[in-house]
C-alpha atoms as a PDB file:
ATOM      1  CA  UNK A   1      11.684 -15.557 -25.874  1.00  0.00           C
ATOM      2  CA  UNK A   2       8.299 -14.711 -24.851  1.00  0.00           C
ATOM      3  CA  UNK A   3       7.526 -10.437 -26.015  1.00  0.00           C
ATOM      4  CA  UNK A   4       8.258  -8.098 -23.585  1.00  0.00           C
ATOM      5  CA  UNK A   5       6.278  -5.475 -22.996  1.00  0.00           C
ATOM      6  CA  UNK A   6       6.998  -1.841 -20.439  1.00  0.00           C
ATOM      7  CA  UNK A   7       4.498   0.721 -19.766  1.00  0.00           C
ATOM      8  CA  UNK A   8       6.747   3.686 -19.739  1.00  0.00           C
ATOM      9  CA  UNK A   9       6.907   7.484 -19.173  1.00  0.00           C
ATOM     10  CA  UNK A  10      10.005   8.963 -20.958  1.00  0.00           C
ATOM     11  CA  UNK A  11       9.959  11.446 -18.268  1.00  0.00           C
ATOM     12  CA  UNK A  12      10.636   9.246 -15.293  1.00  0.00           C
ATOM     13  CA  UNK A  13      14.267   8.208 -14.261  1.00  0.00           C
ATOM     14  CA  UNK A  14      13.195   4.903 -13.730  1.00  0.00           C
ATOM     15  CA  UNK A  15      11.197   3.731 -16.762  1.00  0.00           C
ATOM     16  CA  UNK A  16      14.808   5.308 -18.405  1.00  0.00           C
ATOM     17  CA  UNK A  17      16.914   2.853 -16.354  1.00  0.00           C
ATOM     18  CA  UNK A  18      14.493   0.004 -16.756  1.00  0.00           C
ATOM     19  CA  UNK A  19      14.251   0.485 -20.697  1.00  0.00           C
ATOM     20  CA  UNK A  20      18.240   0.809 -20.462  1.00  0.00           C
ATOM     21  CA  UNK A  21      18.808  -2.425 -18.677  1.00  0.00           C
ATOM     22  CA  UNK A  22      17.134  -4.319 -21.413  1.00  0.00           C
ATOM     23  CA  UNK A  23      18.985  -2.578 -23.974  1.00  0.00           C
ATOM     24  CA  UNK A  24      22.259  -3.501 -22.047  1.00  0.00           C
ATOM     25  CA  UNK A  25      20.695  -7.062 -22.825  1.00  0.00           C
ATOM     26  CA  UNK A  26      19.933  -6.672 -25.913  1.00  0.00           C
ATOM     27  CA  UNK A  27      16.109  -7.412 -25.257  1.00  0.00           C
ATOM     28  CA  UNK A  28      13.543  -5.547 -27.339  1.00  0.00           C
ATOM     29  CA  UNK A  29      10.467  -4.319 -25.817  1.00  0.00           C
ATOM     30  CA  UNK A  30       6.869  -2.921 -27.178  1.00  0.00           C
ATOM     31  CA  UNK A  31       7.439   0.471 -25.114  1.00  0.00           C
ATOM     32  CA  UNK A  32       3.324   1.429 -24.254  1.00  0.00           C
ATOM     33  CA  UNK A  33       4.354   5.483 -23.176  1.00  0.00           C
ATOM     34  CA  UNK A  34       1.056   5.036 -20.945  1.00  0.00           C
ATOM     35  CA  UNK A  35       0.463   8.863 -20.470  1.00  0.00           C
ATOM     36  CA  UNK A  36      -0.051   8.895 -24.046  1.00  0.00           C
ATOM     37  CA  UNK A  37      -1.428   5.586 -24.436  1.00  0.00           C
ATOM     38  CA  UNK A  38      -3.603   5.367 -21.909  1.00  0.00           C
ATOM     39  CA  UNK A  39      -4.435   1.611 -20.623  1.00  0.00           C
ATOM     40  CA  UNK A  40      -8.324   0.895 -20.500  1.00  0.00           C
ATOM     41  CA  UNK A  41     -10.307  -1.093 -17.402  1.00  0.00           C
ATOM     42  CA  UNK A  42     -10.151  -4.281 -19.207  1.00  0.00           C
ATOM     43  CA  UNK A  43      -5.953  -3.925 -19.619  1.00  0.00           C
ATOM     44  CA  UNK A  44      -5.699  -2.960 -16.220  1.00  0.00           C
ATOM     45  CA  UNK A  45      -7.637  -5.640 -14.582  1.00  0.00           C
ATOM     46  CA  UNK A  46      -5.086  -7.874 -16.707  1.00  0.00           C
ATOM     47  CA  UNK A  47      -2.128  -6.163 -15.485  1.00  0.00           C
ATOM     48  CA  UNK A  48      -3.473  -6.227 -11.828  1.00  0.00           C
ATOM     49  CA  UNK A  49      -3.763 -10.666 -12.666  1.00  0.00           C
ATOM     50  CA  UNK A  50      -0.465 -10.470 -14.065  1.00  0.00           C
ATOM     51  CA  UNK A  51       1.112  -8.575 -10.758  1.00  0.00           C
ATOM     52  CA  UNK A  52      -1.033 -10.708  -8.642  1.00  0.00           C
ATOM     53  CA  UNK A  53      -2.567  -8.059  -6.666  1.00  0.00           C
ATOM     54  CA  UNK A  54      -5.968  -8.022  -5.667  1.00  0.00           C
ATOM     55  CA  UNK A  55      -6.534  -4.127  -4.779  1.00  0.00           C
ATOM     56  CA  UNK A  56      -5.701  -1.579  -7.767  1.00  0.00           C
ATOM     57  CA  UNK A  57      -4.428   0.795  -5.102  1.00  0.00           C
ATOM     58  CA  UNK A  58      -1.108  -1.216  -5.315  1.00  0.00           C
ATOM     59  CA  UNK A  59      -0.270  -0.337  -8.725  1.00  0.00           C
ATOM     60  CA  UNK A  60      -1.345   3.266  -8.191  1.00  0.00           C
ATOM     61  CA  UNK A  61       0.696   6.044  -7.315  1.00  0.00           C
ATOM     62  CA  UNK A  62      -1.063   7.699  -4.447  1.00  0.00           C
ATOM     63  CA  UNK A  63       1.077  10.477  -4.267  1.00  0.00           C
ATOM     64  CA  UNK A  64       0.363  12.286  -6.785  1.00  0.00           C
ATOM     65  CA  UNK A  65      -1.757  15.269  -6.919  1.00  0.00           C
ATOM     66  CA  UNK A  66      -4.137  13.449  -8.808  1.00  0.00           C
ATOM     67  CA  UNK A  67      -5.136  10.818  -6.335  1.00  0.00           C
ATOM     68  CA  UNK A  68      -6.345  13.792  -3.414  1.00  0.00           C
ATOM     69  CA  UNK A  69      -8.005  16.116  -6.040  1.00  0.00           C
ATOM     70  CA  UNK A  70     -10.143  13.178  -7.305  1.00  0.00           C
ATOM     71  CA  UNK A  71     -11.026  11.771  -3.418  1.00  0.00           C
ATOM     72  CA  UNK A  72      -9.725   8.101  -4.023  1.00  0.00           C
ATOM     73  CA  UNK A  73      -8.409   7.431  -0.842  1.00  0.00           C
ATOM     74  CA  UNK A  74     -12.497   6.270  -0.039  1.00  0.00           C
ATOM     75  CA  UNK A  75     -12.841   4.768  -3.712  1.00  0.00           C
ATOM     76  CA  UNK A  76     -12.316   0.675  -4.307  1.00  0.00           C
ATOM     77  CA  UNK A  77     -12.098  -2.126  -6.975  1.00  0.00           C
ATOM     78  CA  UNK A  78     -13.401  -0.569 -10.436  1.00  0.00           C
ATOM     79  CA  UNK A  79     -13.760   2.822  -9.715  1.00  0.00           C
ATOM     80  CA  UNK A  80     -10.230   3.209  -8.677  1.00  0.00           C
ATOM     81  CA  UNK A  81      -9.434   1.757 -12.355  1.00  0.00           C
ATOM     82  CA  UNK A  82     -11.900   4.099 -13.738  1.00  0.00           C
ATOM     83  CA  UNK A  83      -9.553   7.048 -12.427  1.00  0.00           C
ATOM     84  CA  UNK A  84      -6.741   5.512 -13.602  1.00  0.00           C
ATOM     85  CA  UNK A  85      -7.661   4.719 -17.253  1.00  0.00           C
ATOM     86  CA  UNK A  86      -9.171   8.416 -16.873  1.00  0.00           C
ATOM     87  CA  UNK A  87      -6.037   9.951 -15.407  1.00  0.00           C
ATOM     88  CA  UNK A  88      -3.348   7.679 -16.175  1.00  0.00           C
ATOM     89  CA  UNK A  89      -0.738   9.544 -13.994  1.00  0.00           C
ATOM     90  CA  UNK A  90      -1.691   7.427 -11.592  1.00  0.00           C
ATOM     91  CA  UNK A  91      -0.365   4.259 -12.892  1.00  0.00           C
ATOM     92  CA  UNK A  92       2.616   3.033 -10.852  1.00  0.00           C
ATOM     93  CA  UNK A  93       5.977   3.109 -13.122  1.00  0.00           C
ATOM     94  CA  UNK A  94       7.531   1.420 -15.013  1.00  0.00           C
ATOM     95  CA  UNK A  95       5.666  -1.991 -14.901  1.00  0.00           C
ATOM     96  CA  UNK A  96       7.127  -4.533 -17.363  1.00  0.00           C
ATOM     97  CA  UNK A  97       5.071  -7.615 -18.732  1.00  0.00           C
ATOM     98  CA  UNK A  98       6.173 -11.266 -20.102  1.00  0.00           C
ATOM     99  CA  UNK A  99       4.757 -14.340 -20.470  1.00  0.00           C
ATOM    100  CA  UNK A 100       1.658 -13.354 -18.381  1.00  0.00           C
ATOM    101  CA  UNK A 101       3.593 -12.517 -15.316  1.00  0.00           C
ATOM    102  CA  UNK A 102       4.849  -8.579 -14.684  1.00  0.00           C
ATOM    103  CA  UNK A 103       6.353  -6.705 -12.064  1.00  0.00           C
ATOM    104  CA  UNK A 104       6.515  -3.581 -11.259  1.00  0.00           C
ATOM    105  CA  UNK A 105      10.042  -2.499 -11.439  1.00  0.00           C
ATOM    106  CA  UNK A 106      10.494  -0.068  -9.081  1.00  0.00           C
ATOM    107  CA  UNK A 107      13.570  -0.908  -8.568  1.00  0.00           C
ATOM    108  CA  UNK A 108      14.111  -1.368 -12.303  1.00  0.00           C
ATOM    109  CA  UNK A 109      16.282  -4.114 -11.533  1.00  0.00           C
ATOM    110  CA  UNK A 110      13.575  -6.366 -10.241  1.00  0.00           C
ATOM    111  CA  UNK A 111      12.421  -6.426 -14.044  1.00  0.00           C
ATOM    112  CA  UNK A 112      14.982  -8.844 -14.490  1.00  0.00           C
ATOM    113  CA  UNK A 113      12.803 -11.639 -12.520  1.00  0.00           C
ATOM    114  CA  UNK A 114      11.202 -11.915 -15.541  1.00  0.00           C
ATOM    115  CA  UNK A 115      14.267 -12.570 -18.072  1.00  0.00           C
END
């Protein structure tokens, strides 16, 4: 089986459930606790090919505080990843990788369309 990878935040119900539904399968995962971790430009732009979206602002979390304080409702392509890699709160959660494809698993149980 091709490695598994989840961009997590221990503090977030879902990431929980999502990490907890591969457990339930057995499935071991490299757990990247993004907050912590932060991913750079370069390992977003991947993640953004491996969701198959073309506008960061679909990974983002646009709710958050963050997003208004730092005026990126008028921002586009790589400064929006700047933020992000900068304040990586913003990263939508939890988004699970394999074999070059991921989803973001909100809910977590559309991580299993990668199993």
């Amino acid at each position: 089986m091709d490695d598994l990878t989840i961009y997590s935040n221990p503090s977030c119900s879902k990431c929980r459930t999502a990490r907890g539904l591969l457990e339930e399968r057995g499935i071991d995962a490299l757990v990247v606790e993004y907050l912590n971790e932060p991913p750079t430009v370069d390992e977003l732009r991947t993640l953004m090919g491996q969701l198959g979206l073309s506008d960061p602002r679909q990974m983002m979390r646009t709710g958050e505080d963050a997003y208004q304080e730092l005026g990126l409702a008028d921002q586009t392509g790589d400064d929006l990843l700047l933020a992000v890699a900068a304040h990586p709160i913003l990263l939508e959660r939890p988004i699970v990788v394999k074999g070059g494809r991921a989803v973001i698993a909100r809910p977590p149980e559309r991580l299993l369309q990668l199993l």
